[in-house]
C-alpha atoms as a PDB file:
ATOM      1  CA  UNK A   1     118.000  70.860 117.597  1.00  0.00           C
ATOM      2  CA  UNK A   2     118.154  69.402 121.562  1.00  0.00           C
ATOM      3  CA  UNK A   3     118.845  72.508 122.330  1.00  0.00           C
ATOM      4  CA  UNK A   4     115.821  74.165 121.004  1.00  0.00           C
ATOM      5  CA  UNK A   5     113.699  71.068 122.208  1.00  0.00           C
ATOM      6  CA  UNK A   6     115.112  71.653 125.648  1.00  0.00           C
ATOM      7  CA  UNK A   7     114.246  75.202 125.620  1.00  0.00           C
ATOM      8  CA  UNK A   8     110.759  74.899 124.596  1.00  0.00           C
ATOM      9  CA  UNK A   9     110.378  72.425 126.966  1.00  0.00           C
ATOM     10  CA  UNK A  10     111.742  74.665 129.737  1.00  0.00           C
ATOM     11  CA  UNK A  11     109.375  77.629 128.170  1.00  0.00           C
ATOM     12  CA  UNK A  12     106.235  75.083 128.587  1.00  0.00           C
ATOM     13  CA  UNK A  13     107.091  73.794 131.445  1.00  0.00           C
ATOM     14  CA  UNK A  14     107.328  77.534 132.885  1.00  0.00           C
ATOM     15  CA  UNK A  15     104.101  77.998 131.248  1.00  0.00           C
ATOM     16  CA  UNK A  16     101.871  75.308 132.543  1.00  0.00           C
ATOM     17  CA  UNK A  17     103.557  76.183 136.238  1.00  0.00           C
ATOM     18  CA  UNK A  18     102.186  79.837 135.967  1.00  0.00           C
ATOM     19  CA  UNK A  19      99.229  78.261 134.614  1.00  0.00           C
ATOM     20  CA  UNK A  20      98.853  76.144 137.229  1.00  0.00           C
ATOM     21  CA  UNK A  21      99.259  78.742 140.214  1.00  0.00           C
ATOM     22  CA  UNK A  22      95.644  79.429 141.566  1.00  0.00           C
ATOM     23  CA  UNK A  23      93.973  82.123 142.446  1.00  0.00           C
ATOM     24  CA  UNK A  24      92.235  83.302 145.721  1.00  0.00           C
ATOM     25  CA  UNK A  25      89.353  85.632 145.457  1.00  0.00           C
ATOM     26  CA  UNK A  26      89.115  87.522 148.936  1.00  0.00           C
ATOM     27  CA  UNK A  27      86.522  89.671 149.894  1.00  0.00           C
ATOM     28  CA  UNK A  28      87.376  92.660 152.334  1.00  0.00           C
ATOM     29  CA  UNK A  29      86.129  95.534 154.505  1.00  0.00           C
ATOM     30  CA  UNK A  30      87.592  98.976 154.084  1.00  0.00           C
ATOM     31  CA  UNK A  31      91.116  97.349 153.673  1.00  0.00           C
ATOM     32  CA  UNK A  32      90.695  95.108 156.868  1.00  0.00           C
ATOM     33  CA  UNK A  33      92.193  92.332 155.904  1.00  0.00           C
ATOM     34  CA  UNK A  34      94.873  93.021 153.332  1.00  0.00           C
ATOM     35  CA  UNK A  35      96.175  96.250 155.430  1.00  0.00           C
ATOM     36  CA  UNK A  36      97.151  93.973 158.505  1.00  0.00           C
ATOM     37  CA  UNK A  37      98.422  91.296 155.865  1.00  0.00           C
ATOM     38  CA  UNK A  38     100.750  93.481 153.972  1.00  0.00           C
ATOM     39  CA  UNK A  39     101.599  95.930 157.238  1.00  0.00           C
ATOM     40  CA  UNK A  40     102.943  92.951 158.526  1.00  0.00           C
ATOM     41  CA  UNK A  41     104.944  91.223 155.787  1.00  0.00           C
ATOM     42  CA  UNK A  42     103.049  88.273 155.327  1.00  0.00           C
ATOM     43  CA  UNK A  43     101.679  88.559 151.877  1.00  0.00           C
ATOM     44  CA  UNK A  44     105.390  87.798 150.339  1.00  0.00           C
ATOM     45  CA  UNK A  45     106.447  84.250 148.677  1.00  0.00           C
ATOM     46  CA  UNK A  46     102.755  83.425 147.741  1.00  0.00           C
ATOM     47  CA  UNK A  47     101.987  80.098 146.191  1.00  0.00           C
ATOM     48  CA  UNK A  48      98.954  81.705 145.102  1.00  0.00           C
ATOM     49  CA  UNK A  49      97.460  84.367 143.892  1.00  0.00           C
ATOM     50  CA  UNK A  50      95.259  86.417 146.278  1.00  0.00           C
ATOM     51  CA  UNK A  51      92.525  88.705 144.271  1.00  0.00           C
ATOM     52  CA  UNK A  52      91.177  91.675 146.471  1.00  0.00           C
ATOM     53  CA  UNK A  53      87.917  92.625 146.574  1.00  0.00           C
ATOM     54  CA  UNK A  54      86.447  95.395 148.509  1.00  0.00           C
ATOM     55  CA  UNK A  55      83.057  96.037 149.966  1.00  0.00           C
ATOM     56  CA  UNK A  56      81.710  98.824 151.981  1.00  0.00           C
ATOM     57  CA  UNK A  57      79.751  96.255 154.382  1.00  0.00           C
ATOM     58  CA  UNK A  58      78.740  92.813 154.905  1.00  0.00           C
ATOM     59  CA  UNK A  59      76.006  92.189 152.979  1.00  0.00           C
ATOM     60  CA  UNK A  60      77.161  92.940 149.424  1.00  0.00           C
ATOM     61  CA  UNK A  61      80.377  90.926 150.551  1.00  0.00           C
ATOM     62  CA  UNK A  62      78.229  87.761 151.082  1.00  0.00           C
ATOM     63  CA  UNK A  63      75.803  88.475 148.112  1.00  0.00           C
ATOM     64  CA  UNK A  64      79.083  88.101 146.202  1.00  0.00           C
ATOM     65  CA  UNK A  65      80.068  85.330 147.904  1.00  0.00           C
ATOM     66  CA  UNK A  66      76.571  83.313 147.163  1.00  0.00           C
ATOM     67  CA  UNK A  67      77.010  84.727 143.568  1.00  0.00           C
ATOM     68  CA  UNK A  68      80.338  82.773 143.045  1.00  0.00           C
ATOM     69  CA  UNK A  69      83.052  86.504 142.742  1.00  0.00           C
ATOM     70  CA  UNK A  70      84.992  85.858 145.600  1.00  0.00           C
ATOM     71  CA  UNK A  71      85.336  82.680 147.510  1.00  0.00           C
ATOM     72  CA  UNK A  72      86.201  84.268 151.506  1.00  0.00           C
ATOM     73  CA  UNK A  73      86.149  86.914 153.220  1.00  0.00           C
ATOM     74  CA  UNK A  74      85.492  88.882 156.483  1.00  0.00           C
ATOM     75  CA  UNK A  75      81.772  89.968 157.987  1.00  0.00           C
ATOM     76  CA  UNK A  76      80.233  90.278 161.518  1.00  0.00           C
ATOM     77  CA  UNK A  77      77.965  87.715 162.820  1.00  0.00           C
ATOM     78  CA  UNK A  78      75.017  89.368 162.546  1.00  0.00           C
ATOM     79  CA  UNK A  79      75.065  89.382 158.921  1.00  0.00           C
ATOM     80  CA  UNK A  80      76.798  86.138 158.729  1.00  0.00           C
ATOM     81  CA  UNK A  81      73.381  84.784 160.732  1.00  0.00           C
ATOM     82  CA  UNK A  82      71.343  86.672 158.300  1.00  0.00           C
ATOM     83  CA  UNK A  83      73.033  85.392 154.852  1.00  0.00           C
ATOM     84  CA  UNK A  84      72.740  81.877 156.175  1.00  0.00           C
ATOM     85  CA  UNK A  85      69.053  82.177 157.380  1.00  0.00           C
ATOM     86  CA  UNK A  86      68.378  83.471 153.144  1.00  0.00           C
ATOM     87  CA  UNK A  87      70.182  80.108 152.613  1.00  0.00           C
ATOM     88  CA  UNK A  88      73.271  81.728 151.011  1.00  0.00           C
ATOM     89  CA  UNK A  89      75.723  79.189 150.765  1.00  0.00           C
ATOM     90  CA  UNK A  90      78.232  80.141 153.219  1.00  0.00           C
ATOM     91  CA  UNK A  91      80.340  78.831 156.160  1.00  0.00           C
ATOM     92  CA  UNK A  92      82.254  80.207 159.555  1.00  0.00           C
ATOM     93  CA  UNK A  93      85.848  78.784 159.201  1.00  0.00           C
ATOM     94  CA  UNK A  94      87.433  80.860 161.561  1.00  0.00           C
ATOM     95  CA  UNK A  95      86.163  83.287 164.452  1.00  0.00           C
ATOM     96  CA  UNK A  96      87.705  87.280 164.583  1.00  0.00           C
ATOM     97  CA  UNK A  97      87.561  88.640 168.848  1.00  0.00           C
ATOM     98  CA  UNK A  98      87.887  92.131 170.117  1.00  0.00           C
ATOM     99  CA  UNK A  99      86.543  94.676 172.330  1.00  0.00           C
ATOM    100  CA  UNK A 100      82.614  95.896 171.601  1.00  0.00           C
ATOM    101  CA  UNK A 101      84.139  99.319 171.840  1.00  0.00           C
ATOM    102  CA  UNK A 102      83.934  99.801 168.434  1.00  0.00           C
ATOM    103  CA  UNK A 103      80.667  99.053 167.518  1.00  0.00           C
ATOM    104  CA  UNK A 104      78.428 102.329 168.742  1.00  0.00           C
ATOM    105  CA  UNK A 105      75.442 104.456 167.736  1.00  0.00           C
ATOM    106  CA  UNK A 106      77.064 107.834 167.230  1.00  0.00           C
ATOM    107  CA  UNK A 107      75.019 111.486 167.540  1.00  0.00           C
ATOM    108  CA  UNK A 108      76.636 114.291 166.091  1.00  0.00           C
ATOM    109  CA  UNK A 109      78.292 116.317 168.842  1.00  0.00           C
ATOM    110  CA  UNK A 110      75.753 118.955 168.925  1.00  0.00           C
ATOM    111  CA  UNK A 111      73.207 116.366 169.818  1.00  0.00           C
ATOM    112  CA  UNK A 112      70.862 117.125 172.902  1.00  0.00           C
ATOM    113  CA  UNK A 113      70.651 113.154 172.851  1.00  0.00           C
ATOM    114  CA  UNK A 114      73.553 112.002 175.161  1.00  0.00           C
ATOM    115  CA  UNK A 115      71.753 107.559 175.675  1.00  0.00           C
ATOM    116  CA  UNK A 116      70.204 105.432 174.281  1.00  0.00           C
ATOM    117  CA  UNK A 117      67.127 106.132 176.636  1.00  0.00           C
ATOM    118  CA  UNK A 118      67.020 109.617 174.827  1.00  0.00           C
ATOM    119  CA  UNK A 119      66.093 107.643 171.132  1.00  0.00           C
ATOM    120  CA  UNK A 120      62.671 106.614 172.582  1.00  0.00           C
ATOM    121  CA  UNK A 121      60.702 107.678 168.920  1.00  0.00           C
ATOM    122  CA  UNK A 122      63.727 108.670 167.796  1.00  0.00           C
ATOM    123  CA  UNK A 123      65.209 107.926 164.146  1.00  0.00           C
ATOM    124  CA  UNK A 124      68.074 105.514 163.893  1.00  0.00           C
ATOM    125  CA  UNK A 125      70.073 104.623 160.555  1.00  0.00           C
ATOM    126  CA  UNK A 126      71.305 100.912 160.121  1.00  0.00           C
ATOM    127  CA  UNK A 127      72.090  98.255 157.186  1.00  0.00           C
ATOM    128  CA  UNK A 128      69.292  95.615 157.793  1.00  0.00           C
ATOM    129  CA  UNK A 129      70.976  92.471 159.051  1.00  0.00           C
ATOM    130  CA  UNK A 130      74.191  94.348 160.217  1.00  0.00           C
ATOM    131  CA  UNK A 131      76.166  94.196 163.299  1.00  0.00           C
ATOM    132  CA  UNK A 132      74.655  98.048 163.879  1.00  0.00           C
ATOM    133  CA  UNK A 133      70.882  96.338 163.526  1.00  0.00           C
ATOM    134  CA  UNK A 134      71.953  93.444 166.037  1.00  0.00           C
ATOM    135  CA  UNK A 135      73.234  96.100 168.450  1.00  0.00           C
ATOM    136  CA  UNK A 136      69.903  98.332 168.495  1.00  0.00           C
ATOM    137  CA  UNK A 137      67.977  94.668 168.722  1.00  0.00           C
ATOM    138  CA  UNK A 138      70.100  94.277 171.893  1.00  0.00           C
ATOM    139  CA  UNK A 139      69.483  97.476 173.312  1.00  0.00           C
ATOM    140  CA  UNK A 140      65.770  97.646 172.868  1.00  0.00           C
ATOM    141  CA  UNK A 141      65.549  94.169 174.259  1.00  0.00           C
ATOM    142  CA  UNK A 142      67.910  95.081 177.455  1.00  0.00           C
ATOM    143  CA  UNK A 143      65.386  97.764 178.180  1.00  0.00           C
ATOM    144  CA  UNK A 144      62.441  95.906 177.995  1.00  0.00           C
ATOM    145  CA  UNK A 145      61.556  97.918 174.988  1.00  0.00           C
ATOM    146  CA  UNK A 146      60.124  97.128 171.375  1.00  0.00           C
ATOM    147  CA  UNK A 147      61.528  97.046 167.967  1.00  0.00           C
ATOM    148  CA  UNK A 148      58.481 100.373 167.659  1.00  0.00           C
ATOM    149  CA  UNK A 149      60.265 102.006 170.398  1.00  0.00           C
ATOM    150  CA  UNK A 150      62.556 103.817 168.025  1.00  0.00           C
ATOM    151  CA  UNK A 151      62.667 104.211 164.284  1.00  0.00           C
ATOM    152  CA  UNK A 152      65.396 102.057 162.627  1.00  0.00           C
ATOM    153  CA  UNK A 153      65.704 103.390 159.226  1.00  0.00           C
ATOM    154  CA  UNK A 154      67.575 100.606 157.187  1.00  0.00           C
ATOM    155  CA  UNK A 155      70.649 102.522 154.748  1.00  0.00           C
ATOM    156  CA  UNK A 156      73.494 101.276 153.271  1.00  0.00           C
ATOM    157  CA  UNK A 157      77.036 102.972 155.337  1.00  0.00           C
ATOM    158  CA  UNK A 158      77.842 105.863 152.103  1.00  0.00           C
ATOM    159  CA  UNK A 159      73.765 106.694 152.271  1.00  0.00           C
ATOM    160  CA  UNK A 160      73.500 106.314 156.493  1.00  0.00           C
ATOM    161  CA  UNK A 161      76.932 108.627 156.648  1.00  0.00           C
ATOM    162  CA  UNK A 162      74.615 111.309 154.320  1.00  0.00           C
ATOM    163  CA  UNK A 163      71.447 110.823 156.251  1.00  0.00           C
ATOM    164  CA  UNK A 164      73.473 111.799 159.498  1.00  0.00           C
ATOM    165  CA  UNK A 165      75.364 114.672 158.273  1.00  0.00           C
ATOM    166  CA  UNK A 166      72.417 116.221 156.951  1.00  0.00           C
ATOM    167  CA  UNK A 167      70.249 116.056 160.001  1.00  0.00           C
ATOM    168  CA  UNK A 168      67.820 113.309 158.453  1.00  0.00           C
ATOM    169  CA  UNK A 169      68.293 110.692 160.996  1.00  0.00           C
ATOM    170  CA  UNK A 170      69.222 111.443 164.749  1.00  0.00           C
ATOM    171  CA  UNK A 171      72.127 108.975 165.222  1.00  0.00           C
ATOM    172  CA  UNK A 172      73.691 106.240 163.368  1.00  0.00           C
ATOM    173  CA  UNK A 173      74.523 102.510 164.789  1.00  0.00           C
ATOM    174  CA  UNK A 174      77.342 101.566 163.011  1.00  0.00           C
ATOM    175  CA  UNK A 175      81.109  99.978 163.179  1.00  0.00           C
ATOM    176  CA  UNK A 176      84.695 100.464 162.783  1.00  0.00           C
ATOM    177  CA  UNK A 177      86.200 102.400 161.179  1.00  0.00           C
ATOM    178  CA  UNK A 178      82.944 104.334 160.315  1.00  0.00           C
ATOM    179  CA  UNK A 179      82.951 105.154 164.475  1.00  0.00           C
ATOM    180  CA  UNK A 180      86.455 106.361 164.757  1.00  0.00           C
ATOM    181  CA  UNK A 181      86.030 108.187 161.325  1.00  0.00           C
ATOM    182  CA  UNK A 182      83.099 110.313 162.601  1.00  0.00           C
ATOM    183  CA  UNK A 183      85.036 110.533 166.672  1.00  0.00           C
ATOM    184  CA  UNK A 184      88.318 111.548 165.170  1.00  0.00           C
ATOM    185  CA  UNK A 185      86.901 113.798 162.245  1.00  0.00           C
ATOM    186  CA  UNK A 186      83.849 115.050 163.540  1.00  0.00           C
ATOM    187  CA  UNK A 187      83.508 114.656 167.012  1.00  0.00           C
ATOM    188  CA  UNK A 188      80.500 112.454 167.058  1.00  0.00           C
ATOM    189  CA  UNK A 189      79.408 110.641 170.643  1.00  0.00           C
ATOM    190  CA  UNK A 190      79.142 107.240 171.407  1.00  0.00           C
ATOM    191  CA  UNK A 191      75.851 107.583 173.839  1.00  0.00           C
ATOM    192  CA  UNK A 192      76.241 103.344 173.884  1.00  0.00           C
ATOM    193  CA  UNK A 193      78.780 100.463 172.837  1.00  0.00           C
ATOM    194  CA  UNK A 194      78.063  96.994 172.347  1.00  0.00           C
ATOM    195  CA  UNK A 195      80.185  96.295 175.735  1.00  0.00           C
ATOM    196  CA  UNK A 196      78.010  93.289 177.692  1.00  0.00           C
ATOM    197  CA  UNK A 197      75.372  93.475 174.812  1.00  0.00           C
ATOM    198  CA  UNK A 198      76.116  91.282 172.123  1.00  0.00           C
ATOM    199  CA  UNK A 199      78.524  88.525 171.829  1.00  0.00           C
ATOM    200  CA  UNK A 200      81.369  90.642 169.808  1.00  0.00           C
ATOM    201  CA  UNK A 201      82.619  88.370 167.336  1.00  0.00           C
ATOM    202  CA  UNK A 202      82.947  87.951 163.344  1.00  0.00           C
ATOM    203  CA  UNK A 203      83.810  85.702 160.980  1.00  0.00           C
ATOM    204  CA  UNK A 204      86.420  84.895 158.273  1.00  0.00           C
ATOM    205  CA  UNK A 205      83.769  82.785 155.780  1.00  0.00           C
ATOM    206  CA  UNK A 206      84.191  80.366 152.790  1.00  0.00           C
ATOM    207  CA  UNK A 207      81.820  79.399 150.068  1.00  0.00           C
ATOM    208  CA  UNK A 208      81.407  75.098 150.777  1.00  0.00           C
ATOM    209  CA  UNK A 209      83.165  74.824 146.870  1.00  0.00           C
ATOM    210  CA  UNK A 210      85.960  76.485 148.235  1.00  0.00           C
ATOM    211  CA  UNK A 211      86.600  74.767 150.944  1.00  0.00           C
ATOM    212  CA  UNK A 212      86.391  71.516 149.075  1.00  0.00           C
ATOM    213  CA  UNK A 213      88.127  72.659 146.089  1.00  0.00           C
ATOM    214  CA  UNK A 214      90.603  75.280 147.371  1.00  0.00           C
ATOM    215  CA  UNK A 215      91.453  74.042 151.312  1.00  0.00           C
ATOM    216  CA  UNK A 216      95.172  74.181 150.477  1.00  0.00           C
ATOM    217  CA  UNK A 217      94.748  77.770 149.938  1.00  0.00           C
ATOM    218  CA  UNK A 218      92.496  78.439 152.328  1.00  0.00           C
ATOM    219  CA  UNK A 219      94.537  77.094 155.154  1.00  0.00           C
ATOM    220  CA  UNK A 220      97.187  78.872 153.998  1.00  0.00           C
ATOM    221  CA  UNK A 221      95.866  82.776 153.707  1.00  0.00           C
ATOM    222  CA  UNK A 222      93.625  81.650 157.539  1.00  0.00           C
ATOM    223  CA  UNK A 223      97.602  80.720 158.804  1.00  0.00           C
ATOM    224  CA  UNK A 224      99.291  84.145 157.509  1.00  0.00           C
ATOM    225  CA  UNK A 225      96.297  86.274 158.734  1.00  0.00           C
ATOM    226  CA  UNK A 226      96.392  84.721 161.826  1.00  0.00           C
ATOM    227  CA  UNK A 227      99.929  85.404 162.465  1.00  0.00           C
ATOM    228  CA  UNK A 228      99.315  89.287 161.090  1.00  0.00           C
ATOM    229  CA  UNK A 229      96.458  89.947 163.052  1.00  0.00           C
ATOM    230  CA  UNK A 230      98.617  88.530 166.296  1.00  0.00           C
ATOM    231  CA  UNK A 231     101.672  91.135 164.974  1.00  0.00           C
ATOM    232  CA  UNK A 232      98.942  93.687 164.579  1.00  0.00           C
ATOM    233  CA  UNK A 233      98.557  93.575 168.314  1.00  0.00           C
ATOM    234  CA  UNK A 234     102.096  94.729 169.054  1.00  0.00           C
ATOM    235  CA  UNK A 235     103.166  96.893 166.313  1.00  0.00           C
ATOM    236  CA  UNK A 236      99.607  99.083 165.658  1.00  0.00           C
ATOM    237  CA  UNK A 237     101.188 102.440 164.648  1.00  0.00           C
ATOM    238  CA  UNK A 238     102.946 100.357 161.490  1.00  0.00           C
ATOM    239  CA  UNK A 239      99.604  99.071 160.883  1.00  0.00           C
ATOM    240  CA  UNK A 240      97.176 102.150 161.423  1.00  0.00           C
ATOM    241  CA  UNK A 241     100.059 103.834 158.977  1.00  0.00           C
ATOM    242  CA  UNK A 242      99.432 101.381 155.894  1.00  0.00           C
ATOM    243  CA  UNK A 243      95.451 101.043 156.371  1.00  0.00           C
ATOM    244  CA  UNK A 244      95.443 104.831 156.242  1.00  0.00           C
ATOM    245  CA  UNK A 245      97.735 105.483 153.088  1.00  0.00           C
ATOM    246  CA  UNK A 246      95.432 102.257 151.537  1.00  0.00           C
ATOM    247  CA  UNK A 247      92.584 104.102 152.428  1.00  0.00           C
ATOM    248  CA  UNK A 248      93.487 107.583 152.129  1.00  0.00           C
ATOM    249  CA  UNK A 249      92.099 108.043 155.069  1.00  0.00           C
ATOM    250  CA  UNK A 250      94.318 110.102 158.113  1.00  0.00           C
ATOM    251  CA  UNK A 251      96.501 107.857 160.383  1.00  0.00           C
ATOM    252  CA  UNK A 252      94.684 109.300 163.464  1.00  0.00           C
ATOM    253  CA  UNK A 253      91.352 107.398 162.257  1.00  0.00           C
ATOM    254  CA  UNK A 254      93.112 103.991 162.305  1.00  0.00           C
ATOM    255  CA  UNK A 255      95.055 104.367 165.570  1.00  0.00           C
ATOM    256  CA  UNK A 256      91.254 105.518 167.264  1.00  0.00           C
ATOM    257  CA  UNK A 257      90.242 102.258 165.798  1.00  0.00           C
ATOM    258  CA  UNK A 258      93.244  99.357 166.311  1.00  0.00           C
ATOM    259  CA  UNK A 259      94.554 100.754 169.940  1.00  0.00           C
ATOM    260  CA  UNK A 260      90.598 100.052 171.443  1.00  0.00           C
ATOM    261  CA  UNK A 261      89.611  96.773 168.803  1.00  0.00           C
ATOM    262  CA  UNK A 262      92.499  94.157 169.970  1.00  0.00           C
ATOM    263  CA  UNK A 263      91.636  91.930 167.193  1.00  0.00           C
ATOM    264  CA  UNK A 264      92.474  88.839 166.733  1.00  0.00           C
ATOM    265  CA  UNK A 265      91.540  85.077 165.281  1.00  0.00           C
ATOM    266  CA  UNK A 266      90.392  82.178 167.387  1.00  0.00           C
ATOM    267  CA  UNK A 267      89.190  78.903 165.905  1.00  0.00           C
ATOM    268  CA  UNK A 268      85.426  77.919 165.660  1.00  0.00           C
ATOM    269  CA  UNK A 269      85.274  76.411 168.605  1.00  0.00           C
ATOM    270  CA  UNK A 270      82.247  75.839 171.962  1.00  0.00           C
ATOM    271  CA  UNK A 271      82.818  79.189 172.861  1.00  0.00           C
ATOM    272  CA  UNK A 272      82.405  80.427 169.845  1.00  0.00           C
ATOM    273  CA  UNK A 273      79.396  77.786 168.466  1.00  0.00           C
ATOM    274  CA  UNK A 274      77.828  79.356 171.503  1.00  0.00           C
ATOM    275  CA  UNK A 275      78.353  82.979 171.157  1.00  0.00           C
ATOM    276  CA  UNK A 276      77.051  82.718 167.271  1.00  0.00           C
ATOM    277  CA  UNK A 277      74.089  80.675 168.593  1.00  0.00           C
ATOM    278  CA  UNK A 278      72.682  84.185 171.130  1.00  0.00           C
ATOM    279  CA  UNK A 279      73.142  86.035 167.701  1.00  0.00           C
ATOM    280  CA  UNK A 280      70.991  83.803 165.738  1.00  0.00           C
ATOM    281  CA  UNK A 281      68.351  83.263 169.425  1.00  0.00           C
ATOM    282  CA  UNK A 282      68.202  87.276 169.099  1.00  0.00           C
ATOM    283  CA  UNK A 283      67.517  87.584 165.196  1.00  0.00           C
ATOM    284  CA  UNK A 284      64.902  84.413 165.888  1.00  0.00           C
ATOM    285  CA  UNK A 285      63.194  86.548 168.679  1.00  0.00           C
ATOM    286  CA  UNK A 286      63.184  89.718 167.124  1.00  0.00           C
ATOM    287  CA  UNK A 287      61.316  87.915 164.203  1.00  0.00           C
ATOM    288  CA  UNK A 288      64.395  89.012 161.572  1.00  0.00           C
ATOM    289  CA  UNK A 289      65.190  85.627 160.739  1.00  0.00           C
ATOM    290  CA  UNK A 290      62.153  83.449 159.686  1.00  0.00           C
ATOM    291  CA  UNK A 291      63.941  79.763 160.555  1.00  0.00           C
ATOM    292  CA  UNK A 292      65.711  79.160 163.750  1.00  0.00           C
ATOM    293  CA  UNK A 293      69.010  77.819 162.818  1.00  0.00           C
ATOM    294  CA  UNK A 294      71.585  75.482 165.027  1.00  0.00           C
ATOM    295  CA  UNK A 295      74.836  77.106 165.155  1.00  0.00           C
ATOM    296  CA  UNK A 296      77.120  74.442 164.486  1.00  0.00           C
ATOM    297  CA  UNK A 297      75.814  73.670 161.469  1.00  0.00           C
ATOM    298  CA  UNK A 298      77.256  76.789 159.481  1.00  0.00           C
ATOM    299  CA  UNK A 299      80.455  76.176 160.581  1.00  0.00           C
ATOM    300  CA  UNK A 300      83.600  74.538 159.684  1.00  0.00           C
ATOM    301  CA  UNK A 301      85.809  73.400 162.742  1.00  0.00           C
ATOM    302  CA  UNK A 302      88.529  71.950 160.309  1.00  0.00           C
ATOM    303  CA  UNK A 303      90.758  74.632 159.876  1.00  0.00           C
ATOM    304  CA  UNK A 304      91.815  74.930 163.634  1.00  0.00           C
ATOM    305  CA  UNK A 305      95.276  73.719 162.626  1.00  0.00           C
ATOM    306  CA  UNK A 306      96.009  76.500 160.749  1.00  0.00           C
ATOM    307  CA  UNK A 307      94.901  78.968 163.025  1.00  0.00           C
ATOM    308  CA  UNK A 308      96.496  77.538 165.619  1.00  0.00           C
ATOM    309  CA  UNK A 309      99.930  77.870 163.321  1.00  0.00           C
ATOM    310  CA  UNK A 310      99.709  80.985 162.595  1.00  0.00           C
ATOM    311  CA  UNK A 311      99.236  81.546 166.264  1.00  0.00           C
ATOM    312  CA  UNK A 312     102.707  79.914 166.335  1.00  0.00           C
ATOM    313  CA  UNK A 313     100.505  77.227 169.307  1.00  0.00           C
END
């Protein structure tokens, strides 16, 4: 009779442990995140569970996030700026750097446009709010020109990629790895990068109820992503080779991509308050954005320490 006490003891003991372990609802980006996580080893001996979610862009990722399925994930400041100007209950707890190189308006390669000065009327295909929309913003306003000057025409990236092939628009501002997909596979041009035009940053994000009910978990997958993304910069073949085979995609796409993009996480800190405030100063002048919103309060500068761990700092 002990013996069958101490077993079912043992069984709902086991039981209320597996019932206890949590669950982390990620959002990602074309296998951003959890490519570099598992290319690099970091996703083993989880006291959690991590739930993947994936998104074609930004936006849907952070209307899921204000709707309550996922609870983090990765997006560009420019839509980050946009979600939080709509009030969606979001903050910046960690900052994502690399090159601008990455972030392009493409024309197919038989194109007779070869700059931006040749889109004067021209049409352009974006997602409203994007990091593509922020870079034509920039451009128009480094010219001297007006938002009229061209003719954004606001698509999601599967109905943009369509509009492009088929001759609908004349070139497509997008971001990686839509640019190396359409270099590498189709020989589209970059006629301008977002190199000395916008601020070239993005954000891991967290719903507030997340980071007050989940921090332990939070800290945790910031600390291993950190220390993949800084492996990432060292070992890119191994990682261009599992984003491709997670994206069925060919290795030659990724390796475009990772060898130019240098990415890696910082912490929220001045520089980046700053940087995130130009994005927001742009959106406010260009008359996207109806309120003009103070950077530092959408961000979260608690969660330096584990950054800076899985820096190894």
């Amino acid at each position: 009779m002990k013996r069958i006490i101490l077993a079912a003891g043992l069984l709902l003991g086991a039981m209320a442990s597996a019932t206890a372990q949590t669950t982390l609802r990620v959002g990602d980006q074309k296998g951003n995140s959890q490519a570099v996580m598992e290319a690099a080893g970091v996703l083993r001996d989880m006291p959690y569970k991590i739930e993947w979610k994936e998104f074609p862009a930004a936006a849907p990722l952070l209307e899921a996030l204000g709707a309550g399925a996922i609870e983090t994930g990765l997006v560009g400041d420019a839509p980050f700026t946009f979600a939080a100007a709509a009030n969606v209950p979001v903050k910046a707890i960690g900052a994502i750097r690399q090159s601008q190189e990455g972030l392009a308006v493409l024309v197919p390669r038989e194109s007779h446009i070869h700059s931006f000065e040749d889109l004067e009327g021209k049409k352009i295909a974006t997602g409203r709010g994007s990091i593509g929309h922020q870079l034509i913003l920039a451009a128009l306003e480094s010219r001297g020109w007006s938002a009229g000057d061209v003719q954004i025409v606001f698509l999601a990236p599967s109905d943009a990629k369509v509009a492009y092939t088929q001759g609908s628009v004349d070139a497509w501002s997008t971001w990686e790895p839509y640019v190396s997909q359409e270099e590498v596979l189709f020989q589209s041009r970059r006629v301008i990068t977002a190199e000395g035009l916008t601020p070239g940053i993005g954000f891991q994000v967290a719903s507030p109820s997340a980071i007050r009910d989940k921090r332990p978990e939070l800290e945790d997958f910031l600390r291993r992503l950190t220390a993949a993304r800084a492996w990432s910069l060292t070992n890119v073949s191994a990682y261009a080779e599992t984003w491709g085979k997670l994206m069925n995609i060919p290795p030659a796409v990724p390796l475009n991509w990772l060898s130019r993009a240098k990415i890696r996480i910082a912490p929220i800190d001045d520089g980046v308050v700053a940087d995130e405030q130009k994005t927001i100063d742009l959106y406010f002048r260009s008359g996207l954005i109806k309120q003009q919103l103070n950077a530092a309060d959408i961000v979260d500068r608690s969660f330096s320490g584990a950054i800076a761990k899985g820096a190894g700092l």
